[in-house]
Protein backbone atom coordinates (compact mmCIF):
# COMPACT_ATOMS: atom_id res chain seq x y z
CA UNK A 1 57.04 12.59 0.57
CA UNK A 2 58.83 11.92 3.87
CA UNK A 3 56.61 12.88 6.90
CA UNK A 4 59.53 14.85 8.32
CA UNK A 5 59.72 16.34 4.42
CA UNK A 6 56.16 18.24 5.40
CA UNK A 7 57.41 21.59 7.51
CA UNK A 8 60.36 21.89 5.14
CA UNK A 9 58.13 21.54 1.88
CA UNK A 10 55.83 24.05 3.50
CA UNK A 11 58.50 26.22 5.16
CA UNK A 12 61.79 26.56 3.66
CA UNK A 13 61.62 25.17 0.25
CA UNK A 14 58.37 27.10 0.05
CA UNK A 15 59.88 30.38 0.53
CA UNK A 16 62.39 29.51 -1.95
CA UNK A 17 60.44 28.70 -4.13
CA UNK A 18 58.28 31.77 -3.84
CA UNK A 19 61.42 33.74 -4.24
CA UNK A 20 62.83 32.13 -7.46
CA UNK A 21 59.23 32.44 -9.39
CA UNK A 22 57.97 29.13 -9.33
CA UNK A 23 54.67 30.15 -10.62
CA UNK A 24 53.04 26.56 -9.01
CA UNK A 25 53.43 24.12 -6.28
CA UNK A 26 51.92 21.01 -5.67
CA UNK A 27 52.74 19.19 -2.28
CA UNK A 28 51.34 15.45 -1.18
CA UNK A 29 50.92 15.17 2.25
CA UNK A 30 51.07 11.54 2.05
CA UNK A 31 50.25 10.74 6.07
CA UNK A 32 47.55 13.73 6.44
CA UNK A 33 46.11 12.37 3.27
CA UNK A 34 45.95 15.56 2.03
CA UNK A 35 47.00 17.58 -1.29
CA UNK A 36 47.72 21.58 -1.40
CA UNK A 37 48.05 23.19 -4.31
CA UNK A 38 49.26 26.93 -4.64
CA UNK A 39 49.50 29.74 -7.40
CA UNK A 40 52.00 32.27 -7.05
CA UNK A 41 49.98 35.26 -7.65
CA UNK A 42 51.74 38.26 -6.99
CA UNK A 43 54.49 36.93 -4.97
CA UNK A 44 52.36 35.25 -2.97
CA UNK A 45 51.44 31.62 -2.75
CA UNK A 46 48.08 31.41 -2.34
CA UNK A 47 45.45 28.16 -2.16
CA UNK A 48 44.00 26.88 -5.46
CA UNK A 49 40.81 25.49 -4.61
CA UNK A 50 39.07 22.60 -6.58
CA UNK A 51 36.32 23.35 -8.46
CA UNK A 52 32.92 21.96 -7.85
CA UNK A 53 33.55 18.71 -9.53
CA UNK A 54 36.47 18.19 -6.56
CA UNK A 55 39.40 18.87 -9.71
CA UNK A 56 42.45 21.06 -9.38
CA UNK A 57 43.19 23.09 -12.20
CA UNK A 58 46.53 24.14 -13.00
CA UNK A 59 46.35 28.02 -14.32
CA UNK A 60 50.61 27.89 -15.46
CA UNK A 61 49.94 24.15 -17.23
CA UNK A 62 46.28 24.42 -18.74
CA UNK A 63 44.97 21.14 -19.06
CA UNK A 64 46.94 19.58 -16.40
CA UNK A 65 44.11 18.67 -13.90
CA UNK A 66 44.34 16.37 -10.65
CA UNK A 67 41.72 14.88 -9.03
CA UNK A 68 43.02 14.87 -5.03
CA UNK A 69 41.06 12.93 -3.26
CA UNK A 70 41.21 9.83 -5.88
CA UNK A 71 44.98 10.47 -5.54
CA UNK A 72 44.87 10.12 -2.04
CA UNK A 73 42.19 7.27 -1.94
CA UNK A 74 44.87 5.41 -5.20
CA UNK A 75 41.69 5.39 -7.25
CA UNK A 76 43.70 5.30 -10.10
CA UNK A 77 41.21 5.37 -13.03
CA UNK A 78 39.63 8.62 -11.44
CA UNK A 79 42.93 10.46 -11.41
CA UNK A 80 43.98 9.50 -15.05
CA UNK A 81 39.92 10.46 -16.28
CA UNK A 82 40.20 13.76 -14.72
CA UNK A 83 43.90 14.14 -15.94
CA UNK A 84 42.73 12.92 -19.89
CA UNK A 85 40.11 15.30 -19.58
CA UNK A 86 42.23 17.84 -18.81
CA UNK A 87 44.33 17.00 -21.91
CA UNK A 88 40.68 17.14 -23.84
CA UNK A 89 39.75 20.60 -22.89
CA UNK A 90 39.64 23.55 -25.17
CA UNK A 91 41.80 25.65 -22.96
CA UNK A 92 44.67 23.05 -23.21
CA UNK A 93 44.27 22.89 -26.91
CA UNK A 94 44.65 26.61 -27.00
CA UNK A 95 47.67 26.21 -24.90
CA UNK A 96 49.30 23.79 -26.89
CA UNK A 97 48.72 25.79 -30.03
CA UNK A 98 49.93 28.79 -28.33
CA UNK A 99 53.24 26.70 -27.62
CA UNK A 100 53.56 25.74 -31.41
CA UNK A 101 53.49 29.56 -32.55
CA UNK A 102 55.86 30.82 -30.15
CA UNK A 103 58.22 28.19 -30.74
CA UNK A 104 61.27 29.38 -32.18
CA UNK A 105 62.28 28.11 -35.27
C-alpha cells in the first residue's frame, strides 16, 4: 500500500466499506510497520486484537490466521506456520464442512 493510500484506506474506502457489509478488513500500513485488522460488528468496525500468541484470527474466514508482526518483520516461515495452522484447526474444519453442506447442488 501507497503511503498516501493510508487516510483513504482508513477514511473513505473505510466508510464504504462499512456501508456495503464488508464483514472484514485488513489494512498494511507498510511505512508505520503496522497491521489493523477490523470486524464489522454491528455496523461498526471495530479492532480485532491478536491473541496471546501475537495471531489474528479472522471470525468471517475461520482458519485464516496472520501472524503481523512476522509480516511486517518478512519472516516468512512464521507467517505461513501461523497461516497452516490456521488451516489445521478444528474450527476451520468445521467451516469447511459447513461450506460442503450448504453448497447447492
Amino acid at each position: 500500500m501507497a503511503a498516501s493510500s493510508v487516510s483513504f484506506d482508513l477514511g473513505k474506502k473505510f466508510e464504504v466499506y462499512r456501508r456495503n457489509g464488508v464483514r472484514e478488513y485488513v489494512v498494511w500500513r507498510v511505512l508505520d510497520g503496522q497491521v489493523d485488522w477490523y470486524a464489522n460488528r454491528g455496523g461498526r468496525f471495530e479492532p480485532v486484537h491478536p491473541a496471546a500468541d501475537g495471531i489474528l484470527r479472522g471470525e468471517v474466514f475461520p482458519g485464516l490466521w496472520l501472524h503481523a508482526a512476522a509480516l511486517v518483520q518478512n519472516d516468512r516461515k512464521a507467517v505461513q506456520a501461523a497461516l497452516q495452522q490456521g488451516l489445521d484447526s478444528p474450527e476451520h474444519a468445521l467451516f469447511v464442512e459447513r461450506l460442503r453442506r450448504d453448497r447447492p447442488a
